[in-house]
PDB file of N, CA and C in Angstrom:
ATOM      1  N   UNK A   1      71.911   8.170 -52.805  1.00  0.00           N
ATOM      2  CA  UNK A   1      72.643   7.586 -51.670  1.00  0.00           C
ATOM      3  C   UNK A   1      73.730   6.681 -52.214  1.00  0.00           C
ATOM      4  N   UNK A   2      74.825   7.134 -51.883  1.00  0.00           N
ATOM      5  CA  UNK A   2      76.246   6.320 -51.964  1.00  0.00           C
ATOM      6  C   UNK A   2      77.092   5.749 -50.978  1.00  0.00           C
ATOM      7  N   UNK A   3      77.292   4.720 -50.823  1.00  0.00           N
ATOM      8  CA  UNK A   3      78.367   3.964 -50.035  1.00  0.00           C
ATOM      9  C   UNK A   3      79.965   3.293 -50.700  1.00  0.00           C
ATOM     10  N   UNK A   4      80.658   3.761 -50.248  1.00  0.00           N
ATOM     11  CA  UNK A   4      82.073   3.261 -50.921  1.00  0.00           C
ATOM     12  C   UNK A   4      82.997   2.800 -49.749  1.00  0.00           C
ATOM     13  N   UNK A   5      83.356   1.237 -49.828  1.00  0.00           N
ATOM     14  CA  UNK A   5      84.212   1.162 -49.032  1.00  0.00           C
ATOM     15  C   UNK A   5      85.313   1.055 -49.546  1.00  0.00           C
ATOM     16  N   UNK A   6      86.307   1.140 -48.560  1.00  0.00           N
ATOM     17  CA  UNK A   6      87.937   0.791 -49.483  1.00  0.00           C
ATOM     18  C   UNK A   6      88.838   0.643 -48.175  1.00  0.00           C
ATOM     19  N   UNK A   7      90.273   0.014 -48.819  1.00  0.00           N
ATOM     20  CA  UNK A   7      91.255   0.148 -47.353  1.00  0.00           C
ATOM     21  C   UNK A   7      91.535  -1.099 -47.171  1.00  0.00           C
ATOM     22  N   UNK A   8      90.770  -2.100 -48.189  1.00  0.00           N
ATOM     23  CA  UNK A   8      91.035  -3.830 -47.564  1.00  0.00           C
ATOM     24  C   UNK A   8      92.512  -3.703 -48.614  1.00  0.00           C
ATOM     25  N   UNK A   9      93.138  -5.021 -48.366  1.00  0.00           N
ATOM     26  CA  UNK A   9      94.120  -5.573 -49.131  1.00  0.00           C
ATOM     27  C   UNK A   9      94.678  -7.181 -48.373  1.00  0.00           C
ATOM     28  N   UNK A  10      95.942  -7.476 -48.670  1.00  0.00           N
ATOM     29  CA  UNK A  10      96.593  -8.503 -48.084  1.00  0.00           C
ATOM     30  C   UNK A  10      97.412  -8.234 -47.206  1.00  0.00           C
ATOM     31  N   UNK A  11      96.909  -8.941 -45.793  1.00  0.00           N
ATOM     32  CA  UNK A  11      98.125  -9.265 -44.563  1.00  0.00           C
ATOM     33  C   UNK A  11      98.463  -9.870 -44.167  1.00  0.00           C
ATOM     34  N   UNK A  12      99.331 -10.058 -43.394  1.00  0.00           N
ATOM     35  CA  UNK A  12      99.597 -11.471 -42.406  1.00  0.00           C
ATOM     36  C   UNK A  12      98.604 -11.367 -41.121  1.00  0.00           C
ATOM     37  N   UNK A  13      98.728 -12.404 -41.137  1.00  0.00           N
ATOM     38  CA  UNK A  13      98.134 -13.124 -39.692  1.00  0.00           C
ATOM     39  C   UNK A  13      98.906 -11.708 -38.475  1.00  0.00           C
ATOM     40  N   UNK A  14      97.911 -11.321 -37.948  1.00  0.00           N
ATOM     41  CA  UNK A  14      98.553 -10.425 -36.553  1.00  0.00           C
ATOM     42  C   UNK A  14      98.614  -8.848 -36.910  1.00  0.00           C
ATOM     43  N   UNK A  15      98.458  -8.720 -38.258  1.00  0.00           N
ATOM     44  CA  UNK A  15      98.693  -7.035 -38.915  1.00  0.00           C
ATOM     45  C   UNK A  15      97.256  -6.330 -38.755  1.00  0.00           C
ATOM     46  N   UNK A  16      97.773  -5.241 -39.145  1.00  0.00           N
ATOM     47  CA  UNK A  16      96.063  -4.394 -39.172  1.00  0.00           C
ATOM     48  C   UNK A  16      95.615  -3.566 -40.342  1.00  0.00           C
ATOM     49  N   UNK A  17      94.412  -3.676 -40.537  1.00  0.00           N
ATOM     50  CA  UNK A  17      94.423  -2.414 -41.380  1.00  0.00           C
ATOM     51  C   UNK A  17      93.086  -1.504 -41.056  1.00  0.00           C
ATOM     52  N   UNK A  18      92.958  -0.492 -41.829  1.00  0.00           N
ATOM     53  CA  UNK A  18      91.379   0.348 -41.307  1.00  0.00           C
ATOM     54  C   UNK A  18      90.393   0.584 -42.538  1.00  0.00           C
ATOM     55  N   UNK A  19      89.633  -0.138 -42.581  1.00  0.00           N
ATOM     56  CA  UNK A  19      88.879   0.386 -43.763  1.00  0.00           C
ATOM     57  C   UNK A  19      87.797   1.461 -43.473  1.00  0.00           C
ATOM     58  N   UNK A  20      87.489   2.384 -44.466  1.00  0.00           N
ATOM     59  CA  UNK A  20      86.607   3.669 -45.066  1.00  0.00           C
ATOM     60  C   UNK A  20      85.980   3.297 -45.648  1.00  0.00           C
ATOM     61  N   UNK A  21      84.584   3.930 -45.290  1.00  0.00           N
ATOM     62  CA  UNK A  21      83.433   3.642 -45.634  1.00  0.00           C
ATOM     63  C   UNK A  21      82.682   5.493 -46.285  1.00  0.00           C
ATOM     64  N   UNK A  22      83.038   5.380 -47.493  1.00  0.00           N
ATOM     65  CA  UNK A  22      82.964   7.236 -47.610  1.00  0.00           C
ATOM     66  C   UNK A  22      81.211   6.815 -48.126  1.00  0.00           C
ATOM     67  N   UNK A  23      79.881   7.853 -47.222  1.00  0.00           N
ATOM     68  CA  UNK A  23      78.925   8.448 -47.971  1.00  0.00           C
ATOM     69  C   UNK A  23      78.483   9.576 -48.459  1.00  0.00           C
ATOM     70  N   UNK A  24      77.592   9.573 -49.372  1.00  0.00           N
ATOM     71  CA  UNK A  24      76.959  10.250 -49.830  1.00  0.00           C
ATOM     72  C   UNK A  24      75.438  10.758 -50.269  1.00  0.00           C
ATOM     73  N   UNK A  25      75.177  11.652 -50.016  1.00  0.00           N
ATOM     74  CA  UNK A  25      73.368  11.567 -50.413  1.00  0.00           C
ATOM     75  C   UNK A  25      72.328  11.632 -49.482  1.00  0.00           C
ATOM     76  N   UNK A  26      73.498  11.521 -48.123  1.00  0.00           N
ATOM     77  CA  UNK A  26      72.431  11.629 -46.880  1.00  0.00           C
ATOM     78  C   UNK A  26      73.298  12.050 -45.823  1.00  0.00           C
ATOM     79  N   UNK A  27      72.703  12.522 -44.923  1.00  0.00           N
ATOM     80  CA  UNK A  27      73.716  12.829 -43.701  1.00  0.00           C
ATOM     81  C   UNK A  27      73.985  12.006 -42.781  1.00  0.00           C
ATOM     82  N   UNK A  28      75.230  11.396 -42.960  1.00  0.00           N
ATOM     83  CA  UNK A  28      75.333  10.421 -42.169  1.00  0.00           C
ATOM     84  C   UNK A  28      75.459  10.282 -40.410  1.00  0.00           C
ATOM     85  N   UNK A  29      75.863  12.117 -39.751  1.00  0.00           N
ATOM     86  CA  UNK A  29      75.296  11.784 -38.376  1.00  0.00           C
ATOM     87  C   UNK A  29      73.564  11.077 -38.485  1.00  0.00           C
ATOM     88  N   UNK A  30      72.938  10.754 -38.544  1.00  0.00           N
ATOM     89  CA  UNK A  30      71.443  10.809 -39.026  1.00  0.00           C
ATOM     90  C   UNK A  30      70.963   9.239 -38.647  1.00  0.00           C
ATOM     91  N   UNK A  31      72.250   8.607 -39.228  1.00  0.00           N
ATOM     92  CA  UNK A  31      71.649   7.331 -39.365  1.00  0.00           C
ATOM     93  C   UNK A  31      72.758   6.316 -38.568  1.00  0.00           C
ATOM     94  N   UNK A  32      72.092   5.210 -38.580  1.00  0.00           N
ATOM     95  CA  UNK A  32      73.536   4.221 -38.019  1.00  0.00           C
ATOM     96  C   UNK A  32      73.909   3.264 -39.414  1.00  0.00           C
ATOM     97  N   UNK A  33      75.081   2.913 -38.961  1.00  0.00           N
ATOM     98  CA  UNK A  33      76.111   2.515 -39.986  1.00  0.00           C
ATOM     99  C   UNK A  33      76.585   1.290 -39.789  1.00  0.00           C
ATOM    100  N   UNK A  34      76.467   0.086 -40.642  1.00  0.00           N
ATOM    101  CA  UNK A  34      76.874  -1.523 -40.230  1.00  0.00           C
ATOM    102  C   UNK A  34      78.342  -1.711 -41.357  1.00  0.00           C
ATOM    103  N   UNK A  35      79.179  -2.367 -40.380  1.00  0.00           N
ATOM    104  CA  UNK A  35      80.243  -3.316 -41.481  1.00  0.00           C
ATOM    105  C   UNK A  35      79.284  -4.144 -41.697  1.00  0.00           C
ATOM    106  N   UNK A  36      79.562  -5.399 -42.094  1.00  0.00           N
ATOM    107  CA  UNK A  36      79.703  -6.718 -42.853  1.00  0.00           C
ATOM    108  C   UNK A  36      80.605  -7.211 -43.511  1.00  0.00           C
ATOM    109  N   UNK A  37      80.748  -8.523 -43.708  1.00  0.00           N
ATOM    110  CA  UNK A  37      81.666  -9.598 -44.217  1.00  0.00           C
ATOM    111  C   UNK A  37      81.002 -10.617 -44.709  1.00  0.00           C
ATOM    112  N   UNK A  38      81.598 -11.068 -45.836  1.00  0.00           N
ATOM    113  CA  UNK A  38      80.913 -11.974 -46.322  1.00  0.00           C
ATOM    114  C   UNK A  38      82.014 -12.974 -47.484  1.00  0.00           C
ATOM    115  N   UNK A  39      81.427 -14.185 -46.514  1.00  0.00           N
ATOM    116  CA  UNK A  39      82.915 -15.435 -47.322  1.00  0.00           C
ATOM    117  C   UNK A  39      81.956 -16.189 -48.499  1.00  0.00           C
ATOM    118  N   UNK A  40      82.619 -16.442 -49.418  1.00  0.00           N
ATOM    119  CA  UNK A  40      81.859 -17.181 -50.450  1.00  0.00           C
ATOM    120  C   UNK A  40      81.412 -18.663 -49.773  1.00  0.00           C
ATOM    121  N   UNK A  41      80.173 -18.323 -50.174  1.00  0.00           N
ATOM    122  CA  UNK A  41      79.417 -19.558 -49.899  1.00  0.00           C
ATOM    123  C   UNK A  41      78.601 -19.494 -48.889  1.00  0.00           C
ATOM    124  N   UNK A  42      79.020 -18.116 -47.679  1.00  0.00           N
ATOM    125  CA  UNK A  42      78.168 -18.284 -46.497  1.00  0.00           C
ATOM    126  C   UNK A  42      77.488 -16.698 -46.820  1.00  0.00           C
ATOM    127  N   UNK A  43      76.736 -16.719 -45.336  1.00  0.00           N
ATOM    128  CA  UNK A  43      75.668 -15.676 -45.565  1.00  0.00           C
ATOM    129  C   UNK A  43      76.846 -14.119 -45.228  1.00  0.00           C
ATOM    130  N   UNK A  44      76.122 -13.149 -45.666  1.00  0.00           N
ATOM    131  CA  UNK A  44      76.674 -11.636 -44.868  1.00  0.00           C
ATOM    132  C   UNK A  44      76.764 -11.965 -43.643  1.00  0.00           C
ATOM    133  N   UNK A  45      77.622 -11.642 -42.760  1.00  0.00           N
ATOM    134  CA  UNK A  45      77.355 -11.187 -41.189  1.00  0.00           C
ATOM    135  C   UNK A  45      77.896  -9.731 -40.905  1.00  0.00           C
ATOM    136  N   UNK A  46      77.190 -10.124 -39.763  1.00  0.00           N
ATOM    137  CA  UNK A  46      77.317  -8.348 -39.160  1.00  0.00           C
ATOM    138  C   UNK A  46      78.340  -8.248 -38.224  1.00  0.00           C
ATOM    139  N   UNK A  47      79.554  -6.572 -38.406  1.00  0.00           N
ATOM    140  CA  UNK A  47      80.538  -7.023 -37.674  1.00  0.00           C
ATOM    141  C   UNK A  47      80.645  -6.362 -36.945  1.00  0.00           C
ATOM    142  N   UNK A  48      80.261  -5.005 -36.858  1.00  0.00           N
ATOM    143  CA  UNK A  48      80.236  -4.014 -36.198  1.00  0.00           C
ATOM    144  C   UNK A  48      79.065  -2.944 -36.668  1.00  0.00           C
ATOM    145  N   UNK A  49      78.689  -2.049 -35.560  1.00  0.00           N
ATOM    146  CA  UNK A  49      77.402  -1.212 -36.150  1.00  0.00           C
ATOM    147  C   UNK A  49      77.647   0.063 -35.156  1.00  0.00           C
ATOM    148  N   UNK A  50      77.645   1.534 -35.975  1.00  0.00           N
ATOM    149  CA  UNK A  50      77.892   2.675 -34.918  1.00  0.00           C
ATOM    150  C   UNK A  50      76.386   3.302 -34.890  1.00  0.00           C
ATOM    151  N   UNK A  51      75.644   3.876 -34.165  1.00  0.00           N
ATOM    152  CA  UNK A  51      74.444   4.458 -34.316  1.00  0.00           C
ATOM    153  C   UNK A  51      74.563   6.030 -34.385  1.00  0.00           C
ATOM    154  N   UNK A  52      73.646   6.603 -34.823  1.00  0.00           N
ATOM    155  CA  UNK A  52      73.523   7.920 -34.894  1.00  0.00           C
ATOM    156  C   UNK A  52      73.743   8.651 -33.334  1.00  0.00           C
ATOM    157  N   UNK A  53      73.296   7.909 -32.550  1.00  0.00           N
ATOM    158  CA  UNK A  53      74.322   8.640 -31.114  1.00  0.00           C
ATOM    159  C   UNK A  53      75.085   8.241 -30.659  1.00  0.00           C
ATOM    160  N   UNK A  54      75.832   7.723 -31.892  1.00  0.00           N
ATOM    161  CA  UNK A  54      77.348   7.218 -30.878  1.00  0.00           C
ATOM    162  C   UNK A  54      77.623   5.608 -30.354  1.00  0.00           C
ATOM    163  N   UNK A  55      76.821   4.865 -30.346  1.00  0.00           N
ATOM    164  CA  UNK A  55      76.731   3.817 -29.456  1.00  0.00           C
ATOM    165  C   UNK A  55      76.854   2.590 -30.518  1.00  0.00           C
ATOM    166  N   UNK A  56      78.186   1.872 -29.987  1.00  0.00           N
ATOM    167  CA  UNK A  56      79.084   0.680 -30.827  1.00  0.00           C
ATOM    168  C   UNK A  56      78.332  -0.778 -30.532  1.00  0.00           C
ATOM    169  N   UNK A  57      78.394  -1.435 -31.767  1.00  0.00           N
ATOM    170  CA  UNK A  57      78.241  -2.878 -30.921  1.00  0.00           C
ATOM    171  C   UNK A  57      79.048  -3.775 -31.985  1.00  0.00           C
ATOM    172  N   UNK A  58      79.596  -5.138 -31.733  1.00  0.00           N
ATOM    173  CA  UNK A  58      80.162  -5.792 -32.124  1.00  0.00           C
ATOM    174  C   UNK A  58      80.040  -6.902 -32.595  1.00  0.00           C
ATOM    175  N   UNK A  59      80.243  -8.045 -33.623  1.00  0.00           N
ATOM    176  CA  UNK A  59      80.338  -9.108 -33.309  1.00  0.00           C
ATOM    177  C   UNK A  59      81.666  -9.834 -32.460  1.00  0.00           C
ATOM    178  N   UNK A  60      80.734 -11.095 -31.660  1.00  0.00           N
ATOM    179  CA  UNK A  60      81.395 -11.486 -30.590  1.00  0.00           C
ATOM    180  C   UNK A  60      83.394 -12.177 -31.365  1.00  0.00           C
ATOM    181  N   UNK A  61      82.854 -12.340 -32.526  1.00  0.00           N
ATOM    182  CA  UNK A  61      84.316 -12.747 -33.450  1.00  0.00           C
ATOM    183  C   UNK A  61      85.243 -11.426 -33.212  1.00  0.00           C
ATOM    184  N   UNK A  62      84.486 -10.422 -33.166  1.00  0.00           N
ATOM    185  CA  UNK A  62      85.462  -9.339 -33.522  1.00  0.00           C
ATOM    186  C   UNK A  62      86.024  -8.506 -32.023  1.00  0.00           C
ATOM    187  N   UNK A  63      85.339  -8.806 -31.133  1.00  0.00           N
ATOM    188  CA  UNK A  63      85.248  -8.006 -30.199  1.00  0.00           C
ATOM    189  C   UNK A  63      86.918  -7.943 -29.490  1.00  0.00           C
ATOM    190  N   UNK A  64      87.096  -6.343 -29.242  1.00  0.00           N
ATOM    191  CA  UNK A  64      88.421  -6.549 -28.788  1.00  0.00           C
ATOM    192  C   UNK A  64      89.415  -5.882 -29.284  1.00  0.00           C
ATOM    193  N   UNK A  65      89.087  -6.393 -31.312  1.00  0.00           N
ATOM    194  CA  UNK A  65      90.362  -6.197 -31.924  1.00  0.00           C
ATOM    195  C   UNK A  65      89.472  -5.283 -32.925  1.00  0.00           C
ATOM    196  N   UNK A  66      88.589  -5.281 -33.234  1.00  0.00           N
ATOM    197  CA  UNK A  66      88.135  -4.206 -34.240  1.00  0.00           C
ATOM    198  C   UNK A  66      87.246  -3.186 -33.912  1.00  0.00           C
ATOM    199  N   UNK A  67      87.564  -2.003 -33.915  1.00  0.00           N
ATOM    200  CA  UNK A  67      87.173  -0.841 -33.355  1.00  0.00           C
ATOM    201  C   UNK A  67      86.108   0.181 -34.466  1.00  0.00           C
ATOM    202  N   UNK A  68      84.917   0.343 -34.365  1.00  0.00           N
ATOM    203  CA  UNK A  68      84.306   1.393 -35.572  1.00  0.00           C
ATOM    204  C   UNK A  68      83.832   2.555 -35.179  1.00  0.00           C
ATOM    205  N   UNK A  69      84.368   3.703 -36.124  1.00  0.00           N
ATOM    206  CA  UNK A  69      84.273   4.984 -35.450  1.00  0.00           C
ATOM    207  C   UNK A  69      83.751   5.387 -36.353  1.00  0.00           C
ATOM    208  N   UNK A  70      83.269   7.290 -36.181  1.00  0.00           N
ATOM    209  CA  UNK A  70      82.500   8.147 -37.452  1.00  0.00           C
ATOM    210  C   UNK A  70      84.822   9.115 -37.736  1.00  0.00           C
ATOM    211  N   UNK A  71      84.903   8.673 -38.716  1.00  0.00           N
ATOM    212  CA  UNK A  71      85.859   9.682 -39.239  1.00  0.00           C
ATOM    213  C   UNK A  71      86.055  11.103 -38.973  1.00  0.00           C
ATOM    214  N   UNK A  72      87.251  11.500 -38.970  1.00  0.00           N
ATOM    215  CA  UNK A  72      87.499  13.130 -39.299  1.00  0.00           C
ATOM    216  C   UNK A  72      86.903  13.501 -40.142  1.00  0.00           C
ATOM    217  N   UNK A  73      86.629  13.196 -40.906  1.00  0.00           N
ATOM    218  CA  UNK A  73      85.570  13.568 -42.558  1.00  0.00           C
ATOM    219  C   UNK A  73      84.399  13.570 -41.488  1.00  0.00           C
ATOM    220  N   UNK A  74      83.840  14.177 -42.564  1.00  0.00           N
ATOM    221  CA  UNK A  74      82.202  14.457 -41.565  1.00  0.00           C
ATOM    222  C   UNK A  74      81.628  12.761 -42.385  1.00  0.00           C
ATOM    223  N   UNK A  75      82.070  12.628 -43.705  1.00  0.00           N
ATOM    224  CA  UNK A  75      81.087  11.817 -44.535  1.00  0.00           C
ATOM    225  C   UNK A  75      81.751   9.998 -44.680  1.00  0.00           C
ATOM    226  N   UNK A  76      82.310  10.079 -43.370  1.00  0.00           N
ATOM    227  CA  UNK A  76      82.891   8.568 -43.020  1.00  0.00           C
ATOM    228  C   UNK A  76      83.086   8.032 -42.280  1.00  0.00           C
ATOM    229  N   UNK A  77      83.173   6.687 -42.270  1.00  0.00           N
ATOM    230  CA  UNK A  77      82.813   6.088 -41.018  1.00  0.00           C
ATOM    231  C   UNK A  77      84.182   4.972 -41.249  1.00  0.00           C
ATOM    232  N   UNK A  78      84.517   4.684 -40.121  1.00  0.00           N
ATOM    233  CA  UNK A  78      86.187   3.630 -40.331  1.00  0.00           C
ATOM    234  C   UNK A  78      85.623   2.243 -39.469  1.00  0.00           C
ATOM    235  N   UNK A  79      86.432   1.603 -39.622  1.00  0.00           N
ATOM    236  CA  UNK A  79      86.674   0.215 -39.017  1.00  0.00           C
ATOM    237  C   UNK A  79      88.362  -0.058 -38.631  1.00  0.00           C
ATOM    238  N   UNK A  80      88.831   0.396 -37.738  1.00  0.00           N
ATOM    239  CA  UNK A  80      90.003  -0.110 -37.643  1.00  0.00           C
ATOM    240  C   UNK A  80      89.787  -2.028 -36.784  1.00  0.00           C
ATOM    241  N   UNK A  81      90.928  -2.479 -37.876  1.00  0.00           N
ATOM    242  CA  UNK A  81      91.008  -3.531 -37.423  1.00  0.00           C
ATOM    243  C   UNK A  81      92.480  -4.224 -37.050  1.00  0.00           C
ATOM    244  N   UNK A  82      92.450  -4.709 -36.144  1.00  0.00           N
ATOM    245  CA  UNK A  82      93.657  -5.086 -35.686  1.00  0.00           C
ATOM    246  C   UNK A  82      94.296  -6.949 -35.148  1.00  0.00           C
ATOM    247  N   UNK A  83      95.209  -7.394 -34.897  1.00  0.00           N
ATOM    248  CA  UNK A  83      95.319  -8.555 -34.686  1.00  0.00           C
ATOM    249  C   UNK A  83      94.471  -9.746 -35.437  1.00  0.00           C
ATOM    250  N   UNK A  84      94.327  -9.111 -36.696  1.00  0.00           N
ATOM    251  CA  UNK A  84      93.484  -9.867 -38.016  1.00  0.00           C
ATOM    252  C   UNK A  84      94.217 -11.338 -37.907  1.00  0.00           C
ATOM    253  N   UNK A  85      93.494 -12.281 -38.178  1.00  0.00           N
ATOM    254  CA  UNK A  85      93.170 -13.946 -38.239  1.00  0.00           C
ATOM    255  C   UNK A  85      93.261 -14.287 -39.880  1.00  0.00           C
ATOM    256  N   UNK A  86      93.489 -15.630 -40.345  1.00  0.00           N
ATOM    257  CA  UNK A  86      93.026 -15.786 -41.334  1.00  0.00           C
ATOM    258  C   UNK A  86      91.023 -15.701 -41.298  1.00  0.00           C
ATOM    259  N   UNK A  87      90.901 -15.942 -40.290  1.00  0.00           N
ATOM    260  CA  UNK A  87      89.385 -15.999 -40.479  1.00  0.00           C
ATOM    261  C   UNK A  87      88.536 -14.798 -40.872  1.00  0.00           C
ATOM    262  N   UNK A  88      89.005 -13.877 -40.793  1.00  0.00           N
ATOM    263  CA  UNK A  88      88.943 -12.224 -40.791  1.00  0.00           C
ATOM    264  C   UNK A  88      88.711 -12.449 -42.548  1.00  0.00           C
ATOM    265  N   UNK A  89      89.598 -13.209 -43.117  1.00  0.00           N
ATOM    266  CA  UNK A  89      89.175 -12.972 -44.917  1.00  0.00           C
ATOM    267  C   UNK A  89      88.065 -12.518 -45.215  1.00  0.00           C
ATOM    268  N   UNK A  90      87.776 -11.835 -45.838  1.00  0.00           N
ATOM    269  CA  UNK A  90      86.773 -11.694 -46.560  1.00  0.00           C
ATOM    270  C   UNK A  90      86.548 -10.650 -47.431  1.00  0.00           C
ATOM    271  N   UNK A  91      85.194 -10.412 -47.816  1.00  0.00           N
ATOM    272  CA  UNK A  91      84.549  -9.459 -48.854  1.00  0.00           C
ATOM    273  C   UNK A  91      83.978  -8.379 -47.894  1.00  0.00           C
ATOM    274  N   UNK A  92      84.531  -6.963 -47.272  1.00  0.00           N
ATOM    275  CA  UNK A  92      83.961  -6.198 -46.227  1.00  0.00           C
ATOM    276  C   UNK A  92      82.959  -5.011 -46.735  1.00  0.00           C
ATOM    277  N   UNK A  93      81.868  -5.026 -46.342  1.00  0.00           N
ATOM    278  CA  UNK A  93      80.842  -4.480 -46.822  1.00  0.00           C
ATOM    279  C   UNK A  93      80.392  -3.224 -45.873  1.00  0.00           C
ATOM    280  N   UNK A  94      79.960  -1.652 -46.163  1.00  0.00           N
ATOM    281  CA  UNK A  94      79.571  -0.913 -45.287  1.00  0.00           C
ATOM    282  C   UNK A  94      77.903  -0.967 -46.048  1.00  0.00           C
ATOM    283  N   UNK A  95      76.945  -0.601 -44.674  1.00  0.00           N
ATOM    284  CA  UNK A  95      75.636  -0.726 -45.240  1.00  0.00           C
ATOM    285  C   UNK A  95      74.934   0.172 -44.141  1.00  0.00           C
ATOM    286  N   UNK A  96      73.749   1.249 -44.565  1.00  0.00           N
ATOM    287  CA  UNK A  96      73.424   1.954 -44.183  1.00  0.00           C
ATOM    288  C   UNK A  96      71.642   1.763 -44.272  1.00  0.00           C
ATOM    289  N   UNK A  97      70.538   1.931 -43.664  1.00  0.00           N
ATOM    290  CA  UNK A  97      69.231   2.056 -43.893  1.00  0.00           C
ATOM    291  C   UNK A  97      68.859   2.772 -43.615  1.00  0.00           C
ATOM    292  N   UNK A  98      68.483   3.332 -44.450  1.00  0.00           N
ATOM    293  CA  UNK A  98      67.273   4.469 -44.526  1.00  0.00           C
ATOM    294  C   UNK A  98      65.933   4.496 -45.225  1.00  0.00           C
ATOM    295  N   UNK A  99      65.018   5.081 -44.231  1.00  0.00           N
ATOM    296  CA  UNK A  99      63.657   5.184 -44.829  1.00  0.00           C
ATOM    297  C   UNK A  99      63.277   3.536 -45.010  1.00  0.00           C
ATOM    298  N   UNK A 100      63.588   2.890 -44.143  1.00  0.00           N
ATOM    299  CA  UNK A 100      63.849   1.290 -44.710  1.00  0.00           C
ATOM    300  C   UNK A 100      64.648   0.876 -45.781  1.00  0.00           C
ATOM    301  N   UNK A 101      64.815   1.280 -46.273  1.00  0.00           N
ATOM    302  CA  UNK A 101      65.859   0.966 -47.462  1.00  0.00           C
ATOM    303  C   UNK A 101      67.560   1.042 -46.920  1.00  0.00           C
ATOM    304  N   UNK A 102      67.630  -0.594 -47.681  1.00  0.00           N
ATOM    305  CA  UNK A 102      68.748  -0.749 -47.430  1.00  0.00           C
ATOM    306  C   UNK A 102      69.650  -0.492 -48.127  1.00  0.00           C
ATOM    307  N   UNK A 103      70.989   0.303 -48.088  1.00  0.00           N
ATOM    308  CA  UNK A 103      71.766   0.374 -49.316  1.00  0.00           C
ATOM    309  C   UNK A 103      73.082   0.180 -48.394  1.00  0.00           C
ATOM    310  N   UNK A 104      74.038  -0.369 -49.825  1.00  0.00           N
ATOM    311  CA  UNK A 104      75.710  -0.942 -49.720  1.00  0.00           C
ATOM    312  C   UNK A 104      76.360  -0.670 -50.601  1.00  0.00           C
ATOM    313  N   UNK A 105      77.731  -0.576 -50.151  1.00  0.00           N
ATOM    314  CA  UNK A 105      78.664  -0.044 -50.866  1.00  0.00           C
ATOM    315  C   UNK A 105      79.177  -0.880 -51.659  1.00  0.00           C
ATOM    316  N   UNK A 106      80.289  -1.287 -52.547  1.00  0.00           N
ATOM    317  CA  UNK A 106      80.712  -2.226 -53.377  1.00  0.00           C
ATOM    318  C   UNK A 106      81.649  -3.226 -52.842  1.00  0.00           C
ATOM    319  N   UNK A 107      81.742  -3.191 -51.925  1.00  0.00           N
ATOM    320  CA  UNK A 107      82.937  -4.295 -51.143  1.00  0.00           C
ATOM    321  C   UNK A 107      84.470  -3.957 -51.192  1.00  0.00           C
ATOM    322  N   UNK A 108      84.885  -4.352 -50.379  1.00  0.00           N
ATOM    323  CA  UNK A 108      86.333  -4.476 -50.139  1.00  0.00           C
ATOM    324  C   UNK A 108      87.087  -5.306 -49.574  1.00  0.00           C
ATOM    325  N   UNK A 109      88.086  -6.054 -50.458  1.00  0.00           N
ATOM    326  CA  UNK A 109      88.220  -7.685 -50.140  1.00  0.00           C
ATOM    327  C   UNK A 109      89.660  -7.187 -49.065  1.00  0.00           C
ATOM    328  N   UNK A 110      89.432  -8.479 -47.775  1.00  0.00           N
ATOM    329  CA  UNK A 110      90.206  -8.315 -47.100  1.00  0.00           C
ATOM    330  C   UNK A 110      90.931  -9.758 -47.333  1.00  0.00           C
ATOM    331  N   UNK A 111      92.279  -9.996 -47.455  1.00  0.00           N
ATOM    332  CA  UNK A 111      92.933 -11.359 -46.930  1.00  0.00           C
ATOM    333  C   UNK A 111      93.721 -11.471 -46.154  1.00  0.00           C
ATOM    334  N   UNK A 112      93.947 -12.361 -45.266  1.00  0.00           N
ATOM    335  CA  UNK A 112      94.934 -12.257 -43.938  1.00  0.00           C
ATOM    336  C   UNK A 112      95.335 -13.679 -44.346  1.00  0.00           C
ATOM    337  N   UNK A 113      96.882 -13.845 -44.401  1.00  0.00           N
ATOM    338  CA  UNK A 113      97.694 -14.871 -45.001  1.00  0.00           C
ATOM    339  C   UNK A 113      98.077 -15.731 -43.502  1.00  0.00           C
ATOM    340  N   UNK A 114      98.407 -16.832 -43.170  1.00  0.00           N
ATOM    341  CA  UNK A 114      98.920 -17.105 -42.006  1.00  0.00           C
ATOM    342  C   UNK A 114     100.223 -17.510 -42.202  1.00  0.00           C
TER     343      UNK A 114
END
């Protein structure tokens, strides 16, 4: 089982970008699929989560402006994000469980400049 995210970089305050979350090793209609973020010093949070039938939920920070879908790829899952904050910075994480087991991808640093 593999998780790879990618797609972060540097923006301004108000820009967007979409990060990819490519897996592998399992079928990902199958399972549900979490972002995360995580600022040095504080805990992971959860930012968005798609389930194996479809059904979105958000954090209340994000709600609005960041949208998570399953990709044209069969083996990905996106996060478009939009009207990004400096608060939005961070280290963006895709994470998947299975069989109880939790597995994550390697991060992808986002910065939003103001």
């Amino acid at each position: 089982v593999q998780l790879q995210a990618s797609g972060g970089g540097l923006v301004q305050s108000g820009a967007s970008l979409t990060l990819s979350c490519a897996v592998s090793g399992f079928p990902l209609e199958a399972y549900s699929i979490g972002w995360f973020r995580q600022v040095p010093g504080k805990e992971r949070e959860l930012v968005a989560t798609v389930t194996s039938g479809g059904a979105v939920d958000y954090a209340d920070s994000v709600k609005g402006r960041f949208t998570i879908s399953r990709g044209d790829a069969k083996n990905t899952v996106l996060l478009q994000m939009n009207s990004l904050k400096p608060e939005d910075t961070a280290v963006y994480y895709c994470n998947a469980v299975i069989m109880l087991r939790s597995y994550w991808g390697q991060g992808t640093l986002v910065t939003v400049s103001s």
